[in-house]
N, C-alpha and C. Protein backbone atom coordinates (compact mmCIF):
# COMPACT_ATOMS: atom_id res chain seq x y z
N UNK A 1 19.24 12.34 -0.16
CA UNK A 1 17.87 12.44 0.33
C UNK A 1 16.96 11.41 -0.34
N UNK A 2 16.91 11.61 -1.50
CA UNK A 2 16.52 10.39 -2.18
C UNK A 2 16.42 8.96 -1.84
N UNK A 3 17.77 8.61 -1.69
CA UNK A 3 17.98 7.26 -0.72
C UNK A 3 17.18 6.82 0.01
N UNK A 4 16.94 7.77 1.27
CA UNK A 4 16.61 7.96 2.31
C UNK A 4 14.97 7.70 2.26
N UNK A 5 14.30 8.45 1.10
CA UNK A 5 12.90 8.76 0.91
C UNK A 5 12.34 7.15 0.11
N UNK A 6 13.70 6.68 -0.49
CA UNK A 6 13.00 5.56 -1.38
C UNK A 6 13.42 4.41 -0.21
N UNK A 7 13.98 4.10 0.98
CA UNK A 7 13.95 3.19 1.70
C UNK A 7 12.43 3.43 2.47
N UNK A 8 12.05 5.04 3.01
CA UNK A 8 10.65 5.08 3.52
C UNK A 8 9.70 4.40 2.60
N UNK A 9 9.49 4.59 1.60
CA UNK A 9 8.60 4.05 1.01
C UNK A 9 8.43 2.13 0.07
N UNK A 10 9.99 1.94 0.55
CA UNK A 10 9.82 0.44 0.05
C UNK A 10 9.34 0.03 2.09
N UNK A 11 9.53 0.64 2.90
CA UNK A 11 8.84 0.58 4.49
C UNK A 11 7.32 0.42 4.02
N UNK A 12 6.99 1.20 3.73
CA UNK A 12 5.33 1.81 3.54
C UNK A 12 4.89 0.39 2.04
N UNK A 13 5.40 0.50 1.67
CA UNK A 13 4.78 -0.36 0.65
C UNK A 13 5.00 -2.19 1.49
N UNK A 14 5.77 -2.37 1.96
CA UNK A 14 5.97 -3.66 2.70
C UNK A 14 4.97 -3.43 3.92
N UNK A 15 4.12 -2.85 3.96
CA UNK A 15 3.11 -2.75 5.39
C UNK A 15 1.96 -3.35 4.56
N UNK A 16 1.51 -3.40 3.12
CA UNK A 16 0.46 -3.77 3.06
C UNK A 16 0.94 -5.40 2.78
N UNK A 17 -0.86 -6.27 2.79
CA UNK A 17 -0.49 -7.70 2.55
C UNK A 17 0.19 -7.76 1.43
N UNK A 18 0.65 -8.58 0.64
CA UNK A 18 1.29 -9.55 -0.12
C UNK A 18 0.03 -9.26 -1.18
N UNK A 19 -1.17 -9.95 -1.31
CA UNK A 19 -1.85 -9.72 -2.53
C UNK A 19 -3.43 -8.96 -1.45
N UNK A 20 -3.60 -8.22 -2.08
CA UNK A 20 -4.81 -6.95 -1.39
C UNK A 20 -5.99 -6.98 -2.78
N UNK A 21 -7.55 -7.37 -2.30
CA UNK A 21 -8.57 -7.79 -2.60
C UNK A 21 -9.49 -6.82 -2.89
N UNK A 22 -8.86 -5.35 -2.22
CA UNK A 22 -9.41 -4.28 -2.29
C UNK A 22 -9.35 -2.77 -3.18
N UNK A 23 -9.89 -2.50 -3.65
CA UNK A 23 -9.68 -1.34 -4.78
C UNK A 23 -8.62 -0.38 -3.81
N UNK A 24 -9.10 -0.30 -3.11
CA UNK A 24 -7.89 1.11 -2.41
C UNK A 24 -6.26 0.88 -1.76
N UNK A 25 -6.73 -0.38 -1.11
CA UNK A 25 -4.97 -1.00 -1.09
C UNK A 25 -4.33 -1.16 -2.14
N UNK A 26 -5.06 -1.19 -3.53
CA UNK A 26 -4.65 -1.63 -4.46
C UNK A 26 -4.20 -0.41 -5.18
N UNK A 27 -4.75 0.33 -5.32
CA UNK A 27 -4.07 1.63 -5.87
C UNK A 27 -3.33 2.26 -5.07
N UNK A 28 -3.53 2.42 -3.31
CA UNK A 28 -2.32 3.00 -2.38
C UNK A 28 -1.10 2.31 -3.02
N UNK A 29 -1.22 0.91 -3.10
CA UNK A 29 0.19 0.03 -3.43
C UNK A 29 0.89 0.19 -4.52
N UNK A 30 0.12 0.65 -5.71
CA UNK A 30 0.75 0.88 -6.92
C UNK A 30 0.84 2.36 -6.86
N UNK A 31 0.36 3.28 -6.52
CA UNK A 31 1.32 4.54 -6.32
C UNK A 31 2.39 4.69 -5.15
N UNK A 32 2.95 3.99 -4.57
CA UNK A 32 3.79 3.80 -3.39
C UNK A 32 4.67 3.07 -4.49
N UNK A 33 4.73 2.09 -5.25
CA UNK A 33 5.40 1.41 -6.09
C UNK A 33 5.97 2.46 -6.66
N UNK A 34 4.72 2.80 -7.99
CA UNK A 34 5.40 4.00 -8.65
C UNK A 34 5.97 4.86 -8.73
N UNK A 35 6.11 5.50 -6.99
CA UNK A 35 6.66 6.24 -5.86
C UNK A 35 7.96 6.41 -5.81
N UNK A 36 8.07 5.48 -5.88
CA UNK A 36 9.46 4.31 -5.34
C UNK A 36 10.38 4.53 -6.33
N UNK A 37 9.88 3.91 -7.54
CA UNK A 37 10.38 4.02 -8.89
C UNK A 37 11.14 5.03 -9.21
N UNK A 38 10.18 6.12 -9.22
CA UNK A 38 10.31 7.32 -10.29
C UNK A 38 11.68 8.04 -9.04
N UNK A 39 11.68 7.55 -7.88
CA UNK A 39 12.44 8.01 -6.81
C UNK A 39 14.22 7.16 -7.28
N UNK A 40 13.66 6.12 -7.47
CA UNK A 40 14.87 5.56 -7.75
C UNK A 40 15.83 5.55 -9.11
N UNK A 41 14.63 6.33 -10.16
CA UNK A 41 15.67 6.96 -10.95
C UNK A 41 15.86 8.31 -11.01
N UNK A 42 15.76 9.10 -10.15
CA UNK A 42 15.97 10.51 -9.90
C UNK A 42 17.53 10.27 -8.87
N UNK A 43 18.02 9.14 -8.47
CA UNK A 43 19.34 8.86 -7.88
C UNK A 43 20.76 8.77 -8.97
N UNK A 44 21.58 9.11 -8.75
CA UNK A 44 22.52 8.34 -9.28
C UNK A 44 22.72 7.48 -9.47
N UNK A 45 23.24 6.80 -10.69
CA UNK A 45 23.12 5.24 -11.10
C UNK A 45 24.33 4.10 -10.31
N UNK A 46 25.06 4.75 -9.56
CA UNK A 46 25.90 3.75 -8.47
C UNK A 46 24.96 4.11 -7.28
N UNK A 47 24.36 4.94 -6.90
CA UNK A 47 23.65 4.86 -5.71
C UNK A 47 22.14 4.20 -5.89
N UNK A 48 21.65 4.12 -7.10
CA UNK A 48 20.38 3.59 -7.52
C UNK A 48 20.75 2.09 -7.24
N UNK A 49 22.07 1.80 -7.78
CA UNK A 49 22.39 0.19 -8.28
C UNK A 49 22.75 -0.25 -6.62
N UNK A 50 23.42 0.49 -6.21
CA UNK A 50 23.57 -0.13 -4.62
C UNK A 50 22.14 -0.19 -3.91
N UNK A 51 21.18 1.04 -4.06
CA UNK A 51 20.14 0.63 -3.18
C UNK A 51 19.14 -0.12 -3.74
N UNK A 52 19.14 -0.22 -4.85
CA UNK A 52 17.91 -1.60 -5.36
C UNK A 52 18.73 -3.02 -5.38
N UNK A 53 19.54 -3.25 -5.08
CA UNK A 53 20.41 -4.53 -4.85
C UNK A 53 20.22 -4.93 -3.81
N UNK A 54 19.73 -3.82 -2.20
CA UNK A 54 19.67 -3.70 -1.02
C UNK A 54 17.88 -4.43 -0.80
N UNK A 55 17.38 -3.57 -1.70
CA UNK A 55 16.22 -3.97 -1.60
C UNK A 55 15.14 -4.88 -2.62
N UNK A 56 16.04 -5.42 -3.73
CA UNK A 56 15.67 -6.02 -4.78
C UNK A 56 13.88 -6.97 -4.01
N UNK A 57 14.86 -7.60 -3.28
CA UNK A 57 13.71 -8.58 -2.46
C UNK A 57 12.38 -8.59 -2.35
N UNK A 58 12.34 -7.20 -1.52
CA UNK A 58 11.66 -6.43 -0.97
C UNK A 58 10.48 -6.06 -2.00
N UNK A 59 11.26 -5.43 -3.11
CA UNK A 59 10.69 -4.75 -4.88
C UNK A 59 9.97 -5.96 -5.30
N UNK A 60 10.88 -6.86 -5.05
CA UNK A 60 9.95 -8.48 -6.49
C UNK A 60 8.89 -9.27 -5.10
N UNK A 61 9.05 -9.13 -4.51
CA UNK A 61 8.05 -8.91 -3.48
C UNK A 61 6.35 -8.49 -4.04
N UNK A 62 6.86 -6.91 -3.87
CA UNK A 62 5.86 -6.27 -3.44
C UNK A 62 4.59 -6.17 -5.27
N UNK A 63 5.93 -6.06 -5.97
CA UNK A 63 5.51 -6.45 -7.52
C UNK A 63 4.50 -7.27 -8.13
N UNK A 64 5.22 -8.15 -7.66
CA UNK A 64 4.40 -9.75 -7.87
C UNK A 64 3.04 -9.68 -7.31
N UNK A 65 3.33 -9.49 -6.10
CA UNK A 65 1.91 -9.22 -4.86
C UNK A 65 1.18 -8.39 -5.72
N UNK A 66 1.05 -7.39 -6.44
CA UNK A 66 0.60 -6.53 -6.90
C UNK A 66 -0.05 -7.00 -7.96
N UNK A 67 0.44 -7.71 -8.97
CA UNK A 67 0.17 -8.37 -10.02
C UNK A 67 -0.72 -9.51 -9.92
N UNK A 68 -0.54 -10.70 -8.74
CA UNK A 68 -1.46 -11.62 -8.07
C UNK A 68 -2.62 -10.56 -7.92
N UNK A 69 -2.98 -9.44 -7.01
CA UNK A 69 -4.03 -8.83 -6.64
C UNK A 69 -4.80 -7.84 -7.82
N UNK A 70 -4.36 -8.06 -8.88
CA UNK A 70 -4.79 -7.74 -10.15
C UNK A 70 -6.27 -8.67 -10.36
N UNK A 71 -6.23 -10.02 -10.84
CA UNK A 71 -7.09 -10.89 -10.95
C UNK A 71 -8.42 -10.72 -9.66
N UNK A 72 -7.98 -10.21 -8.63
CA UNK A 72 -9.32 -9.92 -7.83
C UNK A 72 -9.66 -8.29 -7.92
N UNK A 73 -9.10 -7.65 -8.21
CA UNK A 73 -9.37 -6.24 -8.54
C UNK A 73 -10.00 -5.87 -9.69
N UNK A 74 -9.55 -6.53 -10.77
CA UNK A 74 -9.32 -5.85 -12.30
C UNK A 74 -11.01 -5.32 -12.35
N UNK A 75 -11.81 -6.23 -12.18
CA UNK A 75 -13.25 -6.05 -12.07
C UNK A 75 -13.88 -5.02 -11.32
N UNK A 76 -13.21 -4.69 -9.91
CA UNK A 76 -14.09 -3.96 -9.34
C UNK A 76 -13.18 -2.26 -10.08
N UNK A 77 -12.35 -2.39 -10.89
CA UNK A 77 -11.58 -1.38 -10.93
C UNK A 77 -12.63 -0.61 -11.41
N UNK A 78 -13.24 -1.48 -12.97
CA UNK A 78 -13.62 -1.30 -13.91
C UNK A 78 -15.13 -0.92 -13.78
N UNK A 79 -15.36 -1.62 -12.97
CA UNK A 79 -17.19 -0.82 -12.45
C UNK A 79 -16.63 0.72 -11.74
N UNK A 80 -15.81 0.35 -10.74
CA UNK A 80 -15.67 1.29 -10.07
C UNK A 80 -15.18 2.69 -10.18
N UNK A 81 -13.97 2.65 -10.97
CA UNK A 81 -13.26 3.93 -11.60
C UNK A 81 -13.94 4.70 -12.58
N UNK A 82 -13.91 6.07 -12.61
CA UNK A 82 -13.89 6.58 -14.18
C UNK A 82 -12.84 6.36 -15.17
N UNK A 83 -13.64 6.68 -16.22
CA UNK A 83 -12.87 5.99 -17.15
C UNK A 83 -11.43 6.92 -17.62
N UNK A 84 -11.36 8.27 -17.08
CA UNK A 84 -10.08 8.87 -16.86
C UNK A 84 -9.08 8.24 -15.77
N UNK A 85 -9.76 8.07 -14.85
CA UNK A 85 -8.89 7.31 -13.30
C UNK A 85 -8.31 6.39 -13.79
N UNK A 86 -9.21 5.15 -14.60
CA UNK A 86 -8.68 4.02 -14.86
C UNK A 86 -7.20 4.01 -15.77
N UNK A 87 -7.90 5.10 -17.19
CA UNK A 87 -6.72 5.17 -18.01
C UNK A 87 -5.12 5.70 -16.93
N UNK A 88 -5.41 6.66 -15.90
CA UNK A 88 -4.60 6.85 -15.54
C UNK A 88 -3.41 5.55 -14.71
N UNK A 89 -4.28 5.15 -14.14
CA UNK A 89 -4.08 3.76 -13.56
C UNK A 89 -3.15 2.84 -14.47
N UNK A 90 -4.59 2.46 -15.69
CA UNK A 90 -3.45 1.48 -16.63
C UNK A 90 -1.75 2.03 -17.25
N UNK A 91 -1.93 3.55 -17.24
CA UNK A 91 -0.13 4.15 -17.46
C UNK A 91 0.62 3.74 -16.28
N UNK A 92 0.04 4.22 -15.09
CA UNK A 92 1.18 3.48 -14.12
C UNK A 92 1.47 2.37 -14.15
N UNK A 93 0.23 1.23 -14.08
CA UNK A 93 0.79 -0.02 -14.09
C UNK A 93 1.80 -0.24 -15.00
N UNK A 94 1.11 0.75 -16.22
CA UNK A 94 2.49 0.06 -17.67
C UNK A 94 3.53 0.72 -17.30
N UNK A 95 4.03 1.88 -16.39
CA UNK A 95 5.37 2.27 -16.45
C UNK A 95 5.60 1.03 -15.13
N UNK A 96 5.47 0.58 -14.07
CA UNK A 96 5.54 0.10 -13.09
C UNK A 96 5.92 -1.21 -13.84
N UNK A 97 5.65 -1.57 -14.71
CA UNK A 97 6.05 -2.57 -15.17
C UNK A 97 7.50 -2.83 -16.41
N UNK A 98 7.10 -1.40 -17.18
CA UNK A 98 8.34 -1.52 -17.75
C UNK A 98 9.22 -1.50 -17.08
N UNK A 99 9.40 -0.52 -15.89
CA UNK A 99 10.62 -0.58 -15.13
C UNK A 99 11.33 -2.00 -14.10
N UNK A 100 9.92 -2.56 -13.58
CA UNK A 100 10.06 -3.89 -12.90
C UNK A 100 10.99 -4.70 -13.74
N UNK A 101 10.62 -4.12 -15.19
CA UNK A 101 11.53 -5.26 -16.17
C UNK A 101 12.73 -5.01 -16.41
N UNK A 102 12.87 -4.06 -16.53
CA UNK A 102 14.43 -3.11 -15.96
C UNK A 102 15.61 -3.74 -15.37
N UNK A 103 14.51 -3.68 -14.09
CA UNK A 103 15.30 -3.99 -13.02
C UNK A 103 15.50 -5.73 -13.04
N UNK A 104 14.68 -6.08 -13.58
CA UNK A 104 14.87 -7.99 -13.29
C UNK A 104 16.07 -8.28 -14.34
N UNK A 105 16.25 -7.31 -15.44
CA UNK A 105 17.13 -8.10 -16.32
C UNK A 105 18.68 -7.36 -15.80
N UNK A 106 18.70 -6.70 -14.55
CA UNK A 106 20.14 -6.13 -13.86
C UNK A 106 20.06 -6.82 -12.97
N UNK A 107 19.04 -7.13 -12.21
CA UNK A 107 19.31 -7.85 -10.84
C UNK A 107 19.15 -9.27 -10.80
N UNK A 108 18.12 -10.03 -12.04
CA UNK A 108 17.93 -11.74 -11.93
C UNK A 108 19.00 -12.31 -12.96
N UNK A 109 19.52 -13.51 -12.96
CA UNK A 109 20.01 -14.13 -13.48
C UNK A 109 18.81 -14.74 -14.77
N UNK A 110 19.14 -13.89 -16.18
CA UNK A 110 18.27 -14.71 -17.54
C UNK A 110 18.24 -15.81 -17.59
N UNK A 111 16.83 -16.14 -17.37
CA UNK A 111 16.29 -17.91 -17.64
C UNK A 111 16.34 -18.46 -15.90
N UNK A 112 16.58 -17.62 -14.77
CA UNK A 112 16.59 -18.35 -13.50
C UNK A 112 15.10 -18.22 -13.48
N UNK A 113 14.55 -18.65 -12.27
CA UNK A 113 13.43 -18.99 -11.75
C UNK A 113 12.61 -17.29 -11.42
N UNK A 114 13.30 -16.34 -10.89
CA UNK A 114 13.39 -15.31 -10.09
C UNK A 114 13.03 -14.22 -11.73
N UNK A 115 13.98 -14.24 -12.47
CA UNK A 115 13.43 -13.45 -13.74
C UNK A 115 12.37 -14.21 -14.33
N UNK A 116 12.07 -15.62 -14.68
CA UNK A 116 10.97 -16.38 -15.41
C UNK A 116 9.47 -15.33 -14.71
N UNK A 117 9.61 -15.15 -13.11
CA UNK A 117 8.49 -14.55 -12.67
C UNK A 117 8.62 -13.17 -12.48
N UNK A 118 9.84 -12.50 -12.60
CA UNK A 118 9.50 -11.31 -12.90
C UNK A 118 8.71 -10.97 -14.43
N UNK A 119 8.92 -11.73 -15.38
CA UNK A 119 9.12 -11.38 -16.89
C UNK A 119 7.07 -12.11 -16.71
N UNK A 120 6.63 -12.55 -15.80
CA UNK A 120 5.68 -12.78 -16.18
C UNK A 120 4.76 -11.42 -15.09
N UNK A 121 5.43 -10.95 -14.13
CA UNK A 121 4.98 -9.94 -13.43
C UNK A 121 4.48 -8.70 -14.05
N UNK A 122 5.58 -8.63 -14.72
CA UNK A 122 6.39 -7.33 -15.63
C UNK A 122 4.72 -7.34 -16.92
N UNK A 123 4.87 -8.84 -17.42
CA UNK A 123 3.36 -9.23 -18.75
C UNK A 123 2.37 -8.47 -18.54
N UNK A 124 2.09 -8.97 -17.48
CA UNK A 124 0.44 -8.81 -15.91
C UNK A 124 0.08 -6.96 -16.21
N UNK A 125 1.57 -6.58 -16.42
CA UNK A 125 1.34 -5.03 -16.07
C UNK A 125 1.40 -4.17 -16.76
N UNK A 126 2.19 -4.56 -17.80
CA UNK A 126 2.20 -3.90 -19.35
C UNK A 126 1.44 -4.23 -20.24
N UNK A 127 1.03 -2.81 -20.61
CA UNK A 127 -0.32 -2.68 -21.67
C UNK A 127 -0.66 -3.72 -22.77
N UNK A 128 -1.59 -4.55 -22.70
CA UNK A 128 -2.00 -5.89 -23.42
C UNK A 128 -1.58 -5.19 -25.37
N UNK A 129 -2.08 -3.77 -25.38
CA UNK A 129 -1.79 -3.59 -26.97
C UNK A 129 -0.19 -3.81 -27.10
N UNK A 130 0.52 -3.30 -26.29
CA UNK A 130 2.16 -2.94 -26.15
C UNK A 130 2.72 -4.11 -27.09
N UNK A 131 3.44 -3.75 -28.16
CA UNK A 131 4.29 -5.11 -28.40
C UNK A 131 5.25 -5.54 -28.11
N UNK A 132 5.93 -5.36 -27.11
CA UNK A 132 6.34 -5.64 -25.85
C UNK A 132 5.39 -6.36 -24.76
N UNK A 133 4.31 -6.35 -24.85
CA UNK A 133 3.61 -7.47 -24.34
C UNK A 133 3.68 -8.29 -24.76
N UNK A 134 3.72 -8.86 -26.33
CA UNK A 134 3.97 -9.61 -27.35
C UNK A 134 5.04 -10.56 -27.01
N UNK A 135 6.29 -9.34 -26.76
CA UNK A 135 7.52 -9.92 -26.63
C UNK A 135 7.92 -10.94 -25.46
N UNK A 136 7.59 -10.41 -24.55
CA UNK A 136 7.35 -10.92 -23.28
C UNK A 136 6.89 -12.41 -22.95
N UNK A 137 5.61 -12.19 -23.87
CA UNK A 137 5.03 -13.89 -24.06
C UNK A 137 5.84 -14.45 -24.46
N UNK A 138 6.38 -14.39 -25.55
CA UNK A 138 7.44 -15.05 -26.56
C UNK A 138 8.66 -15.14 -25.35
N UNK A 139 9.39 -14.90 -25.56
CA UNK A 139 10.22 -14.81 -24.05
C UNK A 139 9.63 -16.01 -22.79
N UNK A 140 8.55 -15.52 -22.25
CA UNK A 140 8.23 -16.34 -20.83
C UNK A 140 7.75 -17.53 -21.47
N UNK A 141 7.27 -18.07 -22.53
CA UNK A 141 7.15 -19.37 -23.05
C UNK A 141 8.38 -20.17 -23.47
N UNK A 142 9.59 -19.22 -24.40
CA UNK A 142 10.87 -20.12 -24.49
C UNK A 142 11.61 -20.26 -22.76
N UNK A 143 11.63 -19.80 -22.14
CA UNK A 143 11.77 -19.98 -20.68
C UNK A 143 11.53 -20.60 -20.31
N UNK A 144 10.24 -20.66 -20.05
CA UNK A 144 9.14 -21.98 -19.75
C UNK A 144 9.68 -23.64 -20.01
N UNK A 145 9.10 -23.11 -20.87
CA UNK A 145 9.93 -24.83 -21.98
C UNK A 145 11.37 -25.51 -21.75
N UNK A 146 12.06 -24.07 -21.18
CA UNK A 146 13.24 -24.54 -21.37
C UNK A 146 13.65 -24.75 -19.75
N UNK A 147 12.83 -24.52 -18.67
CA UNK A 147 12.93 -24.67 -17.29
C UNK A 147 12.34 -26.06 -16.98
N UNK A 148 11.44 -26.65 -17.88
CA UNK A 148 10.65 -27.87 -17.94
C UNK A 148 11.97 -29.23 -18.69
N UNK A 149 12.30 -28.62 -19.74
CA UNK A 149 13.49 -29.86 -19.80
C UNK A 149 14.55 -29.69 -18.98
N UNK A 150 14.94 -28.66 -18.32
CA UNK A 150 15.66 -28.49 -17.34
C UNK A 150 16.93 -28.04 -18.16
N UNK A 151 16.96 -27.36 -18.71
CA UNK A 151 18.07 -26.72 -19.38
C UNK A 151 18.24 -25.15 -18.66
């Protein structure tokens, strides 16, 4: 059933644009994400690994998009939300992100092009105190550097 419920909702989350300008697409999208998630580890881990392989695409997709539509949101979040909503908000993003990272270091090839931007997706979304945000930088800069000499 599971399966079934987390293909509806990588459906539903691929209906909105790519990067959304608006406070409410923007939170529909990240609880449809988070949705998704928490769905896909309530599966078995050969049926989890077959269906996010199915839909990896789809996921670093909708991720990214999410993370781009950060920079036009972050502002109106912050006038706009209470300051309980928001905190609630910034936990999802940070689990939405730990897990994005999860998944990029099972499904991308370390140091390809495809993890360089998950690992900077993954940054975008996890909590700026986290030291694991820390890590991350450190990480997406030796990457960096090392995609620029072409190694």
């Amino acid at each position: 059933m599971n399966k079934e419920k987390s293909r509806l909702l990588i459906e539903k989350i691929k209906g909105f644009p790519f990067e959304t300008r608006d406070i409410e697409s923007f939170i529909q999208k990240a609880n449809l994400i988070a949705d998704l998630f928490a769905e896909l580890e309530r599966l078995p881990p050969s049926d989890a690994d077959g269906l996010i392989d199915e839909i990896i695409s789809d996921v670093n997709n909708s991720v990214v998009g999410l993370t781009w539509s950060m920079d036009y949101v972050r502002g109106d979040l912050m006038r706009h939300l209470g300051e309980s909503d928001l905190s609630l908000l910034w936990e999802k993003l940070d689990r939405i992100g730990h897990f994005y990272l999860a998944i990029s270091k099972l499904f991308f090839a370390v140091g390809g092009a495809d993890y360089f931007n998950a690992l900077r997706s993954a940054k975008a979304l996890i909590s700026y105190e986290s030291v694991m945000a820390n890590s991350l930088g450190f990480e997406i800069r030796i990457i960096g550097s090392r995609m620029r000499r072409g190694d």
